[in-house]
Structure formats: structure tokens, C-alpha cells
C-alpha atoms as a PDB file:
ATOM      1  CA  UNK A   1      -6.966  -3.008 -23.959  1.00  0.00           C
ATOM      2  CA  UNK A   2      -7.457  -6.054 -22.730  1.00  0.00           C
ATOM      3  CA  UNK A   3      -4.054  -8.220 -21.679  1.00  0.00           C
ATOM      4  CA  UNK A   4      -3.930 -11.846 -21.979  1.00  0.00           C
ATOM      5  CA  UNK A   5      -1.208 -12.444 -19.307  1.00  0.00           C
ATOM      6  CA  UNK A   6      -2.274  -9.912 -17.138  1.00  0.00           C
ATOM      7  CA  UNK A   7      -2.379 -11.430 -14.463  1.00  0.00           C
ATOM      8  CA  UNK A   8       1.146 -12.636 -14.553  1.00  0.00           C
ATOM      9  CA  UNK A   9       2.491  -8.669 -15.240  1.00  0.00           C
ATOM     10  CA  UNK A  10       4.244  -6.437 -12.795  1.00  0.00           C
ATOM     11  CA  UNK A  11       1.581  -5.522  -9.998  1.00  0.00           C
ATOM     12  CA  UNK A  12       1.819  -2.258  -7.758  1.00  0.00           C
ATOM     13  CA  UNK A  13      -0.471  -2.960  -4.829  1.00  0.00           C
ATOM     14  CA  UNK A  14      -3.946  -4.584  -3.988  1.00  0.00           C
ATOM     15  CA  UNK A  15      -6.652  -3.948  -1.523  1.00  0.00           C
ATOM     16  CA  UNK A  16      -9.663  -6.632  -0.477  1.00  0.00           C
ATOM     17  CA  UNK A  17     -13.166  -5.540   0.883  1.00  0.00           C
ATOM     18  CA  UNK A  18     -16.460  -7.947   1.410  1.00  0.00           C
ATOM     19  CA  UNK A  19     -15.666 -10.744  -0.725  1.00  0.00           C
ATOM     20  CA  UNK A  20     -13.611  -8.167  -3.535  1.00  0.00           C
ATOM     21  CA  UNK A  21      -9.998  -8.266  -4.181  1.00  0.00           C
ATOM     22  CA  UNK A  22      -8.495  -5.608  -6.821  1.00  0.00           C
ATOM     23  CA  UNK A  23      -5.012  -5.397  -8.004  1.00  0.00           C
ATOM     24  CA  UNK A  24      -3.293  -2.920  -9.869  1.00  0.00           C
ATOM     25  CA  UNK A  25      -0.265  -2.139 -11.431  1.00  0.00           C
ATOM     26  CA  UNK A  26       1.548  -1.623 -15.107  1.00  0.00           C
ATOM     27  CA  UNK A  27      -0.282  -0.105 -18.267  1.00  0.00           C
ATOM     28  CA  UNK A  28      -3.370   0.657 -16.350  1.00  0.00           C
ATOM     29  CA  UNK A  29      -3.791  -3.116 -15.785  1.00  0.00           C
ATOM     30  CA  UNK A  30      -6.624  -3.810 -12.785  1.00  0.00           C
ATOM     31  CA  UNK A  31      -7.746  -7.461 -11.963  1.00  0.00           C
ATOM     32  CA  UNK A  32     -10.704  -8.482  -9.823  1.00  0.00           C
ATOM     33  CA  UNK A  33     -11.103 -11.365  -7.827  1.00  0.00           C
ATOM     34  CA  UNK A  34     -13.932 -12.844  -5.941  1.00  0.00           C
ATOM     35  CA  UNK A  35     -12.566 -16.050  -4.767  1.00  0.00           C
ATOM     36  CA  UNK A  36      -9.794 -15.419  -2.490  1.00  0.00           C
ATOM     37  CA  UNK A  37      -7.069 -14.773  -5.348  1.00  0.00           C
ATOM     38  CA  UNK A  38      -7.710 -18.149  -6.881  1.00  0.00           C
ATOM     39  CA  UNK A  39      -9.455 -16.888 -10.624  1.00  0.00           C
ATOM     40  CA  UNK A  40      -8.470 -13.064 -11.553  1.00  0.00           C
ATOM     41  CA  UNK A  41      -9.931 -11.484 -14.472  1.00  0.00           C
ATOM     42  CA  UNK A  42      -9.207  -7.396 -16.368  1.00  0.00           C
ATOM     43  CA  UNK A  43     -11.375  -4.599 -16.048  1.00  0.00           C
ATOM     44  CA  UNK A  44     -11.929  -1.785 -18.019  1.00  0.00           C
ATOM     45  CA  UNK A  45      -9.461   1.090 -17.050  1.00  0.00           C
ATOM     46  CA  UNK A  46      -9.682   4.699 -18.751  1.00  0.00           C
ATOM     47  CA  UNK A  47      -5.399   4.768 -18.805  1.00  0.00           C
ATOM     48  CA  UNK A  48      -2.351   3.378 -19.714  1.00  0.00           C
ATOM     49  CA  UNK A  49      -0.395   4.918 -16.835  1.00  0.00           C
ATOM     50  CA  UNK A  50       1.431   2.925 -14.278  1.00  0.00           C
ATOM     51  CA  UNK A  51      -1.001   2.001 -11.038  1.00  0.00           C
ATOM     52  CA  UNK A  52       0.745   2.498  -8.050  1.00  0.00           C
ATOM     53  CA  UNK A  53      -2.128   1.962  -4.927  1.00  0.00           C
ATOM     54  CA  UNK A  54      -5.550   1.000  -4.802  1.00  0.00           C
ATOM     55  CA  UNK A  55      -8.450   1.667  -1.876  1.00  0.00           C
ATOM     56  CA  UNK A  56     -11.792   0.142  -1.327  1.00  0.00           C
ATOM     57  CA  UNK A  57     -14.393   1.406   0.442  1.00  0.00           C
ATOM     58  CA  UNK A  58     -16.632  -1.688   0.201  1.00  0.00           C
ATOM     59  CA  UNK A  59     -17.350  -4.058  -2.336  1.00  0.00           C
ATOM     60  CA  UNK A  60     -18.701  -1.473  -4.906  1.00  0.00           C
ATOM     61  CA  UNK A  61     -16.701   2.285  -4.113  1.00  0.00           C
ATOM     62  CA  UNK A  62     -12.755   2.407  -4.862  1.00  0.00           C
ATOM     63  CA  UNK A  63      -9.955   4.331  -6.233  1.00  0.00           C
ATOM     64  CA  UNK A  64      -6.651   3.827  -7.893  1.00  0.00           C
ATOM     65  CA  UNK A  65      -4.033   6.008  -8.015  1.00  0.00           C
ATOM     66  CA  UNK A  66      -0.925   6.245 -10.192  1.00  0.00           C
ATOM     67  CA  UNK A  67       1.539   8.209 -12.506  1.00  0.00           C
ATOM     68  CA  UNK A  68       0.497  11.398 -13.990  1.00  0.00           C
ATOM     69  CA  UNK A  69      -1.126  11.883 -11.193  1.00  0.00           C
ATOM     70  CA  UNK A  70      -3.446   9.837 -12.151  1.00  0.00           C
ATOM     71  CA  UNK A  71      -6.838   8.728  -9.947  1.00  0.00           C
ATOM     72  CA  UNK A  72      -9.556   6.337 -11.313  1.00  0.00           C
ATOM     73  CA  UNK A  73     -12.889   5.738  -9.457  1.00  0.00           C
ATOM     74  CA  UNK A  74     -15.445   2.579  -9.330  1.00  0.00           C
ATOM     75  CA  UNK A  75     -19.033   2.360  -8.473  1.00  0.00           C
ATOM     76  CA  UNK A  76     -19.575  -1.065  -9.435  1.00  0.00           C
ATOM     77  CA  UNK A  77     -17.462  -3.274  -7.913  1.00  0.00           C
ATOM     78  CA  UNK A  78     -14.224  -2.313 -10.844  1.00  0.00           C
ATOM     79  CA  UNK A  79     -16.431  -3.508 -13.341  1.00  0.00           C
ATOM     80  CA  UNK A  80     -15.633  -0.102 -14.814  1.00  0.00           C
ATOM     81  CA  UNK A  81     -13.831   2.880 -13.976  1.00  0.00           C
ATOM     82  CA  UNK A  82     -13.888   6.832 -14.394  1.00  0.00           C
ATOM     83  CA  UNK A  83     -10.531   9.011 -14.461  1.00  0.00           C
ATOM     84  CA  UNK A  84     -11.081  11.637 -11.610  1.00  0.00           C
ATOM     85  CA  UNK A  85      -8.135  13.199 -12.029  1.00  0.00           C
ATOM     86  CA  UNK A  86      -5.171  13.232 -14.717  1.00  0.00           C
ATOM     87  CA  UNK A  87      -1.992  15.988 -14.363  1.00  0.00           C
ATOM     88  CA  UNK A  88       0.858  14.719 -16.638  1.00  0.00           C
ATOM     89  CA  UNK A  89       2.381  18.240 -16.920  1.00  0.00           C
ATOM     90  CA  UNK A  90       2.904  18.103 -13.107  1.00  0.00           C
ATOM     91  CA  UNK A  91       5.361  14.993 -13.601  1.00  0.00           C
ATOM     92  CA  UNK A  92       4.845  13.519 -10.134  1.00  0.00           C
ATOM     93  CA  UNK A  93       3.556   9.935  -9.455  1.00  0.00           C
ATOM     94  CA  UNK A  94       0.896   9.009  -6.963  1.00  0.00           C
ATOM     95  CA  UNK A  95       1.680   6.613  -5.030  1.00  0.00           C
ATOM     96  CA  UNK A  96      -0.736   5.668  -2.038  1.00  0.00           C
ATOM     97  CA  UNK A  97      -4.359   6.252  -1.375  1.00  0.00           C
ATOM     98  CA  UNK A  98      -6.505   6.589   1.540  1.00  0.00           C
ATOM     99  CA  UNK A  99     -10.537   7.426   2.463  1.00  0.00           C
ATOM    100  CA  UNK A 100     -12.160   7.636   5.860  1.00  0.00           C
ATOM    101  CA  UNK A 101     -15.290   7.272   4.278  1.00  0.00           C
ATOM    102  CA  UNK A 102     -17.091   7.063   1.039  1.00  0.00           C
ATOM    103  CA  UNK A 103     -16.559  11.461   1.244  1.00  0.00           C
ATOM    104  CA  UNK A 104     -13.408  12.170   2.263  1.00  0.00           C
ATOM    105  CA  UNK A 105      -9.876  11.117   0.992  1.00  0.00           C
ATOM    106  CA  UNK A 106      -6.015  11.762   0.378  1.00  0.00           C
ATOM    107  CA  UNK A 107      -3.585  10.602  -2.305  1.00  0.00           C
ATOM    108  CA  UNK A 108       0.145  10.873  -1.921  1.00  0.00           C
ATOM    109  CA  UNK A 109       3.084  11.095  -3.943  1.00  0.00           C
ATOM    110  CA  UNK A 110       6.341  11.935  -5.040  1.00  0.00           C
ATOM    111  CA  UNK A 111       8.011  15.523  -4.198  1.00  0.00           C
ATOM    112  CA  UNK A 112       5.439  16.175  -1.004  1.00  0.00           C
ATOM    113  CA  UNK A 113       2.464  15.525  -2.902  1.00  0.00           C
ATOM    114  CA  UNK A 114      -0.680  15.337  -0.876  1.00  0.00           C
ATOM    115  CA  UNK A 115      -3.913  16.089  -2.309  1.00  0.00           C
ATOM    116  CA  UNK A 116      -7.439  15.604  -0.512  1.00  0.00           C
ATOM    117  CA  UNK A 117     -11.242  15.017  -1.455  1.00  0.00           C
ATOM    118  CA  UNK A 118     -14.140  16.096   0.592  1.00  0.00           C
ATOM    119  CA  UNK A 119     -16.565  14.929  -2.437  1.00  0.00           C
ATOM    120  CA  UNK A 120     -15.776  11.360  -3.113  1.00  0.00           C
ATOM    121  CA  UNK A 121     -12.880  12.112  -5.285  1.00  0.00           C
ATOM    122  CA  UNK A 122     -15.222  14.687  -8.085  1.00  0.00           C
ATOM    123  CA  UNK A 123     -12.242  17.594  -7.378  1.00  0.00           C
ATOM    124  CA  UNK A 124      -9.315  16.988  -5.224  1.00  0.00           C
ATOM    125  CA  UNK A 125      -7.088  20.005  -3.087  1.00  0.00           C
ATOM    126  CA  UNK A 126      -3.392  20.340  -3.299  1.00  0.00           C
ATOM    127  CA  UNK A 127      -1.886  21.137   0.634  1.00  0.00           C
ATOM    128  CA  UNK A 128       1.207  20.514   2.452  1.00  0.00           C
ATOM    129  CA  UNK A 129       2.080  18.823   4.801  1.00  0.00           C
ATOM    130  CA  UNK A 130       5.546  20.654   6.112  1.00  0.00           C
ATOM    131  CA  UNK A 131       6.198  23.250   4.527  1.00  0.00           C
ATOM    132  CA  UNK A 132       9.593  23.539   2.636  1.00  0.00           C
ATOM    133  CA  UNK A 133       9.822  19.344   2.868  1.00  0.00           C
ATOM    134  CA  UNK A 134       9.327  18.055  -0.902  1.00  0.00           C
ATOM    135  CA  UNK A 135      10.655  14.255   0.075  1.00  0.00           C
ATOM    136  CA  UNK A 136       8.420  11.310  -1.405  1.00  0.00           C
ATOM    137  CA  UNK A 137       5.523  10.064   0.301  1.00  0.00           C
ATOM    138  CA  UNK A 138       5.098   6.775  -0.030  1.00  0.00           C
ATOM    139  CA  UNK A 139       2.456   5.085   2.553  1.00  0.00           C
ATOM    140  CA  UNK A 140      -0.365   6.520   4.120  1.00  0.00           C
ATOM    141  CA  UNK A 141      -2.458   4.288   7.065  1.00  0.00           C
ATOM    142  CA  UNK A 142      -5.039   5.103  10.162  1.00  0.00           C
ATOM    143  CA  UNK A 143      -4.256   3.257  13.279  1.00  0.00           C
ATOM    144  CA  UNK A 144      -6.285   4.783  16.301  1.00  0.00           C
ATOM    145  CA  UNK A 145      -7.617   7.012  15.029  1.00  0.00           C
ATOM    146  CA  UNK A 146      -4.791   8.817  13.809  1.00  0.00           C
ATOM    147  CA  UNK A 147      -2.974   8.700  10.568  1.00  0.00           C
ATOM    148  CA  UNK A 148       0.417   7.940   9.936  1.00  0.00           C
ATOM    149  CA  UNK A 149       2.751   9.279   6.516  1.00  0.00           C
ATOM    150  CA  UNK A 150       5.924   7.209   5.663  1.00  0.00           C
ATOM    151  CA  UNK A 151       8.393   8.501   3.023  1.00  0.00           C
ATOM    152  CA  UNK A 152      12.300   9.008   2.000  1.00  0.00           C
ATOM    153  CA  UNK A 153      15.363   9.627   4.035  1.00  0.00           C
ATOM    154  CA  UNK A 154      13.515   8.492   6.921  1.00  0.00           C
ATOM    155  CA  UNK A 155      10.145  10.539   6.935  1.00  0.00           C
ATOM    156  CA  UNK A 156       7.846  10.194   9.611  1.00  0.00           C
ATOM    157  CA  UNK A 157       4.264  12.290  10.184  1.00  0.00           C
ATOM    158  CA  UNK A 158       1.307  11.347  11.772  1.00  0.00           C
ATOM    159  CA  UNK A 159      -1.893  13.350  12.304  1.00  0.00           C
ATOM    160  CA  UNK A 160      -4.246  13.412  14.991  1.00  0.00           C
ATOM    161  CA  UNK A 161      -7.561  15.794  13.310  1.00  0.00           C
ATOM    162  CA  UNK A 162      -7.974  13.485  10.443  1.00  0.00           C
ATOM    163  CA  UNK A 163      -5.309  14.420   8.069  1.00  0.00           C
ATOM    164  CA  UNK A 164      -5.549  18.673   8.882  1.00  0.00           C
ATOM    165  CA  UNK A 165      -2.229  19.084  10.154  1.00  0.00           C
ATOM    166  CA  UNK A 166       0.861  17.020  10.513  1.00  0.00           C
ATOM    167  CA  UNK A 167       3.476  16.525  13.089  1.00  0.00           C
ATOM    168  CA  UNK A 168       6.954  15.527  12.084  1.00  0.00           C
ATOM    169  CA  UNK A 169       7.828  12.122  14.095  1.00  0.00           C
ATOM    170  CA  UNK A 170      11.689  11.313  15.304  1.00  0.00           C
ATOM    171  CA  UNK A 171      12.946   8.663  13.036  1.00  0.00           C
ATOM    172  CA  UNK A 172      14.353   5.406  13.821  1.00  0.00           C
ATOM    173  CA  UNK A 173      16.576   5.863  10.615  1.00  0.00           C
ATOM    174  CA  UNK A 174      17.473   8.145   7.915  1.00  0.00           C
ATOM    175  CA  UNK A 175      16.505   5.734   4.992  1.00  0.00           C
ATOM    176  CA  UNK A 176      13.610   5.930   3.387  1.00  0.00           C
ATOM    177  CA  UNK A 177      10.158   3.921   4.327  1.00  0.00           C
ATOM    178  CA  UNK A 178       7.977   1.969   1.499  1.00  0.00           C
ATOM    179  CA  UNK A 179       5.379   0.932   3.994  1.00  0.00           C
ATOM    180  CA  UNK A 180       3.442   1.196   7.310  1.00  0.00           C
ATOM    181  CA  UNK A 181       1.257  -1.830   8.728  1.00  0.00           C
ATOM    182  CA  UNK A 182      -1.425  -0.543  11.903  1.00  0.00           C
ATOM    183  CA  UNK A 183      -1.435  -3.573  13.974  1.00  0.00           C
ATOM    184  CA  UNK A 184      -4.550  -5.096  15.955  1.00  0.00           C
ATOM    185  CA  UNK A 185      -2.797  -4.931  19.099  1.00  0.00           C
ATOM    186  CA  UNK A 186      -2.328  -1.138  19.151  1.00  0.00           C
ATOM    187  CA  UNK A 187       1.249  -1.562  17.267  1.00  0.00           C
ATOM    188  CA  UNK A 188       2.471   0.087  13.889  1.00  0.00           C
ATOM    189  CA  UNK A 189       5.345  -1.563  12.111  1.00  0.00           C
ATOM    190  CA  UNK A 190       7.105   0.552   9.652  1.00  0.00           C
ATOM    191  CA  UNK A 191       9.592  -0.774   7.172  1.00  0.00           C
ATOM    192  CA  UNK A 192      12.026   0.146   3.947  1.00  0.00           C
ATOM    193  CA  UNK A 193      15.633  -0.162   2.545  1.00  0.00           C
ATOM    194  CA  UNK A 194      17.848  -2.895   3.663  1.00  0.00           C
ATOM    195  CA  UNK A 195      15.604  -5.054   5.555  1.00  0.00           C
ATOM    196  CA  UNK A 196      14.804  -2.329   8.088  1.00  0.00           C
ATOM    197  CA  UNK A 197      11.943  -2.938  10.223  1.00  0.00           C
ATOM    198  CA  UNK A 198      10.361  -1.189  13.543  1.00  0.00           C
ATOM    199  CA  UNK A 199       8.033  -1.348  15.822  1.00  0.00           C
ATOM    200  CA  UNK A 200       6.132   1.597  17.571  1.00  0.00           C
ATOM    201  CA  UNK A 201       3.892   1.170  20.573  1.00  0.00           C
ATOM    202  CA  UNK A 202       3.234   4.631  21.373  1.00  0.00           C
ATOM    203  CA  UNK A 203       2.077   6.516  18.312  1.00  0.00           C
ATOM    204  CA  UNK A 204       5.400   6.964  16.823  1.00  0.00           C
ATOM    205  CA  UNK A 205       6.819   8.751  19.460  1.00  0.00           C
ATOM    206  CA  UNK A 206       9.409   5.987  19.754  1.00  0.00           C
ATOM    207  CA  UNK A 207      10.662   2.978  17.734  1.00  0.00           C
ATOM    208  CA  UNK A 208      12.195  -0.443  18.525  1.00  0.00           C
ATOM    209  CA  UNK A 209      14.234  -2.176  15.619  1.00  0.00           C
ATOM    210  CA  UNK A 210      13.216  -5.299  14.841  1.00  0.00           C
ATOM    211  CA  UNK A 211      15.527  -8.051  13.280  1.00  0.00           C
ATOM    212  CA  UNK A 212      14.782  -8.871   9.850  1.00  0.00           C
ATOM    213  CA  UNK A 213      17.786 -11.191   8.985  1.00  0.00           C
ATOM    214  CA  UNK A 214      17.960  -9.740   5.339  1.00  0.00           C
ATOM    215  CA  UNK A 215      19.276  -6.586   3.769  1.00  0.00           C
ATOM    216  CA  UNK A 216      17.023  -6.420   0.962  1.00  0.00           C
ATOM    217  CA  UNK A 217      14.139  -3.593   0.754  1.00  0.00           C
ATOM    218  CA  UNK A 218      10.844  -3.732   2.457  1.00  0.00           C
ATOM    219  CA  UNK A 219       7.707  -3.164   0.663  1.00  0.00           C
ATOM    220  CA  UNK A 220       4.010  -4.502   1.947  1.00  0.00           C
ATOM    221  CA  UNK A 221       2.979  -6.252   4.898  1.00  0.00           C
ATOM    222  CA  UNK A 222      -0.313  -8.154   5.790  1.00  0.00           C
ATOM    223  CA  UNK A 223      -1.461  -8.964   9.510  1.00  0.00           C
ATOM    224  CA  UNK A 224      -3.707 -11.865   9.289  1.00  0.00           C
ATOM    225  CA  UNK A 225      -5.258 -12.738  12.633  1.00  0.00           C
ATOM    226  CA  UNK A 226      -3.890 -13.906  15.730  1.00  0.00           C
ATOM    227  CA  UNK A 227      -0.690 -12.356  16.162  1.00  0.00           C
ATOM    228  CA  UNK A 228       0.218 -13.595  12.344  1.00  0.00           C
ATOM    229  CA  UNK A 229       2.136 -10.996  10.356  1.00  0.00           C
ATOM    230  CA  UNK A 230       3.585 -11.409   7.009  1.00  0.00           C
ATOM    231  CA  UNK A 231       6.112  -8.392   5.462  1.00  0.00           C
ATOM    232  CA  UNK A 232       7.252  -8.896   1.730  1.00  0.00           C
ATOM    233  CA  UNK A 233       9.902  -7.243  -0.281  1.00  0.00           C
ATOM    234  CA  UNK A 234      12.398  -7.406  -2.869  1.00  0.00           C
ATOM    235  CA  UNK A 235      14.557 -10.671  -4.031  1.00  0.00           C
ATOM    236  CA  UNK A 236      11.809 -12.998  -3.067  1.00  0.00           C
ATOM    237  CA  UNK A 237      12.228 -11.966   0.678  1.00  0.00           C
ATOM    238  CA  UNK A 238       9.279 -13.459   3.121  1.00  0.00           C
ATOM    239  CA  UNK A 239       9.064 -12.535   6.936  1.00  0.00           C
ATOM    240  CA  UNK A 240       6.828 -14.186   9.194  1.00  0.00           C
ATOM    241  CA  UNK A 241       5.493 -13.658  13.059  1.00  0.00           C
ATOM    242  CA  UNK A 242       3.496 -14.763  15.047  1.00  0.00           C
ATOM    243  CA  UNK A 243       3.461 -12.808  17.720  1.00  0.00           C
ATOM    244  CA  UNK A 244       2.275  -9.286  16.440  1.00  0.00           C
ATOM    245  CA  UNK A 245       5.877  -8.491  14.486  1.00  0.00           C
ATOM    246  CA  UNK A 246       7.869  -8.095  17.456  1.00  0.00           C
ATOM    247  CA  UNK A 247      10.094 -11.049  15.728  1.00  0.00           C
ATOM    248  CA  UNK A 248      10.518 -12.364  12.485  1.00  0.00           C
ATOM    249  CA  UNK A 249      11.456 -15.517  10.929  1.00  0.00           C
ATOM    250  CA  UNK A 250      13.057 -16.077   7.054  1.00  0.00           C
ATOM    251  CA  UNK A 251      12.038 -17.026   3.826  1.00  0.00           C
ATOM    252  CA  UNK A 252      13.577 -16.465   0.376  1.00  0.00           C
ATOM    253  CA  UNK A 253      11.479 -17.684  -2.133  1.00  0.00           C
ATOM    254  CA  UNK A 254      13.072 -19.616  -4.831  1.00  0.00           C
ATOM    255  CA  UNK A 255      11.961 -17.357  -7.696  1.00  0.00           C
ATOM    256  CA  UNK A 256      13.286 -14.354  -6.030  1.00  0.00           C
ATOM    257  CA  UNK A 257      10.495 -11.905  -7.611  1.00  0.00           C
ATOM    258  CA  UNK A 258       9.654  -9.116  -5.554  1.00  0.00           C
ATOM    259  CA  UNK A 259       6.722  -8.992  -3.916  1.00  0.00           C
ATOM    260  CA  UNK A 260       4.841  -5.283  -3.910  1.00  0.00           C
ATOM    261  CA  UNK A 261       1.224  -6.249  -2.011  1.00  0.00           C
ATOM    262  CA  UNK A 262      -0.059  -9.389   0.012  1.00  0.00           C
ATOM    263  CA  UNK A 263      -3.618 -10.354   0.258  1.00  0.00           C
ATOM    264  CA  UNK A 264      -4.919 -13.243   2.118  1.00  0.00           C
ATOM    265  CA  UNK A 265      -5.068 -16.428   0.724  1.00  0.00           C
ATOM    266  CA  UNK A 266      -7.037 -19.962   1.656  1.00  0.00           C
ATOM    267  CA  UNK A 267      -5.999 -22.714   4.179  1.00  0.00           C
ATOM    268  CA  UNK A 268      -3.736 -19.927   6.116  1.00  0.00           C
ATOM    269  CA  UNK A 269      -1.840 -19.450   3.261  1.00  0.00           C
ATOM    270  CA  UNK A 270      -1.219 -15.470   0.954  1.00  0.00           C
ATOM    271  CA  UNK A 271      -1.469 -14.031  -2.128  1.00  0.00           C
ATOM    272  CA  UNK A 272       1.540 -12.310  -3.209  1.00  0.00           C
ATOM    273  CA  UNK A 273       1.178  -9.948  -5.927  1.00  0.00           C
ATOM    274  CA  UNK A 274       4.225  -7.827  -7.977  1.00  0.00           C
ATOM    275  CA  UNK A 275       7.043  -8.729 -10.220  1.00  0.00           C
ATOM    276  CA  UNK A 276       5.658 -12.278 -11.017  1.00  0.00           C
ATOM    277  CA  UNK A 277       2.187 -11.263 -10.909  1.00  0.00           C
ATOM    278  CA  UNK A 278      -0.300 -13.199  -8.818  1.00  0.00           C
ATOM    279  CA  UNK A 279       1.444 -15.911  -6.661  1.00  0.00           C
ATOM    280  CA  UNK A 280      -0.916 -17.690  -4.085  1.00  0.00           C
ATOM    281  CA  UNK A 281       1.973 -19.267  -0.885  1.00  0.00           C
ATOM    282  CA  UNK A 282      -0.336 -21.770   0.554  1.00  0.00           C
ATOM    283  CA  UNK A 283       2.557 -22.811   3.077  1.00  0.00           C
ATOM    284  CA  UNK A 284       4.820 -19.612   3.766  1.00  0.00           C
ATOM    285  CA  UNK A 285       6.536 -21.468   6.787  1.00  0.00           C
END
């Protein structure tokens, strides 16, 4: 049903593609924008279950994943949306979602839950990816051709055949990791409870802490061009570099609403998107 303040309720994630921005996030709520995160307006969504990630192929293929196991497919640009897949009876949350093409796909979840596509998300495959490890996994991302898992107490995998088998990575910490940000200069930031941040330049074989100056949790991050990189979190919490997130600079913002997903916004400013809803920064520093 349609929500009048939608776009002011609590929103998961948010992906952007050719001109398209979609967010998702409570009671099945997805918004569309096609004017940099100015103007939102609510789709049609097939569920009431809490959206958790959202990936777009281009401006016309996507998917959403949530609770229940939930995954909802577009063809038209999130005009309208088909439920692919819905397993309450499991009781495990998706929570991130990623395709390497319009074909092939994984979701992610709580309890070790990995499930993959070879059809455009029509049937999807339950696998492992270490066996006897049932930790949440909560990121998925490609950088260089390999792909990279993040999850609790400190979970680290990355995969170099396209998601086939999975090597365990040392980790930097034993807390757990909300998100992982593939940088343009080769890097991969990784990031989670109490402010932690770290930087990779090897694949993951090693990690380099990187001051954050806070001690609250770590959710999205958004590299925007030029060595700019923006990392988000709980309590309002805004980091800033500018030199490819090898150092980070401050903000609280005065609301202190988490933040969950960051999209570009207009003049060099974002678009922050989670506990307040939709909240363009046009100045972050």
C-alpha cells in the first residue's frame, strides 16, 4: 500500500544505475528517483517484509532482497516488481545482493546464507561457503575481478572464480563487518562496530587500520571521484577523505540518525538514506 511519508521511513540500502536511483527498506517500501535524490516517489512492491539491499543492473533490471528470504525482481525500471523468491519458514534475513550480469547472481544472509542464480533470479541454489561456519553475511562486492564476503566476529572471504569457492581471509579484528567499499585505486576498505575501519591493498591478504575518530558502528560507504570517500554509520556519524580512505576526517550530524546507504548527490554534495529517510548533505565538510 501506498505510504504517504515514505520517503521519510527507515531505509535499508540504495543502489543508482543510468540516471535511476532505488531505495529500499521497511514494510516493503521502494522509492525511485530520477533526479539525483531530489523528488522520490513509491512503487509497487509484492511484500510487506523488511528490505534489506537492493542491485541494479541498469536502468530497467534489479533486485531487492530482504527478510523471509525474500527477493523481488524489476524489468521496468521499479515501476513494478515480481517476488522471485519467498522462504518465511527458513527464518533467515537476506541481507545483500549481488549480479555479474543480467544471468548470474548471489544473495546473502544471516546464519551462512548464500544462495545463487544462473537464470536471472527465476530459481535460486542454496551452497556454502565454509563449511561448518553459520556466522552472518552481511556485504558482498567485486573489486578486480574478485569478490569479497564481509560478516560477524570478524569474517573475511573473497573468491577468485566468480563466487565458486571461497577462501577464508586473516582478519584485522574479531568484530563483525557491515560493509565493504572496492576502491578505484585498487583499494578495498572494510568497516563495522566501533568505528573500525581498514584498508587492504593486496586483496585482503593484509589490512592497515585506519583512524576513524569515533566508536560508533560503520555501515555504507560511497567513493565519489577523485580520491573522495564518504563512510556513514550510526549516531549521525560522517567520515570524509580525500585521498582514497587512507585518512578520515569527522562529522556528527546534528540529528544523529543513522545513516544505512549513501548515494550521490548535486553540487558535490550526498544523499544519505536510513533512520531519517532521505537526507540530501549538500556540504558534508
Amino acid at each position: 500500500m501506498p505510504a504517504r511519508l515514505a520517503s521519510r521511513s527507515l531505509l535499508l540500502d540504495a543502489a543508482d544505475r543510468d540516471g535511476l536511483a532505488v531505495a529500499v527498506g521497511e514494510r516493503g517500501h521502494v522509492l525511485l528517483s530520477r533526479d539525483g535524490g531530489k523528488t522520490w516517489t513509491q512503487a509497487e512492491a509484492p511484500t510487506r517484509a523488511l528490505l534489506t539491499g537492493v542491485w541494479l543492473h541498469d536502468a530497467r533490471l534489479g533486485w531487492a532482497v530482504g527478510h523471509d528470504e525474500t527477493i523481488l525482481r524489476t524489468r521496468d525500471g521499479g515501476a513494478t516488481w515480481q517476488r522471485v523468491r519467498y522462504a518465511p519458514e527458513e527464518e533467515k534475513p537476506l541481507l545483500d545482493i549481488w549480479f555479474r550480469d543480467e544471468k548470474k547472481g548471489f544473495a546473502i544472509g544471516a546464519y551462512g546464507l548464500f544462495l545463487a542464480t544462473a537464470d536471472g533470479g527465476d530459481t535460486w541454489e542454496s551452497r556454502t561457503v565454509v563449511e561448518g561456519n553459520d556466522t552472518h553475511l552481511n556485504a558482498i562486492a567485486e573489486a578486480g575481478g574478485s569478490l569479497y564476503l564481509a560478516g560477524e566476529a570478524g569474517s573475511l572471504y573473497r573468491s577468485d572464480d566468480g563466487g565458486e569457492s571461497w577462501q577464508t581471509l586473516e582478519s584485522p579484528y574479531e568484530g563483525s563487518f557491515f560493509g565493504l567499499l572496492p576502491l578505484s585505486d585498487g583499494g578495498l576498505l572494510a568497516f563495522g562496530l566501533r568505528g573500525h575501519v581498514f584498508r587492504s591493498e593486496d586483496r585482503g591478504k593484509t589490512w592497515t587500520r585506519v583512524a576513524s575518530g569515533t566508536e560508533a558502528t560503520l555501515t555504507t560507504g560511497r567513493e565519489l571521484g577523485g580520491g573522495k570517500v564518504v563512510v556513514a554509520g550510526m549516531a549521525g556519524v560522517l567520515l570524509w577523505s580525500e585521498d582514497g580512505g587512507r585518512t578520515f576526517r569527522l562529522r556528527e550530524l546534528d540529528d544523529r540518525k543513522a545513516s544505512l546507504a549513501i548515494l550521490p548527490g548535486t553540487a558535490g554534495g550526498v544523499v544519505l538514506l536510513g533512520e531519517g529517510g532521505v537526507r540530501p548533505i549538500e556540504k558534508p565538510f
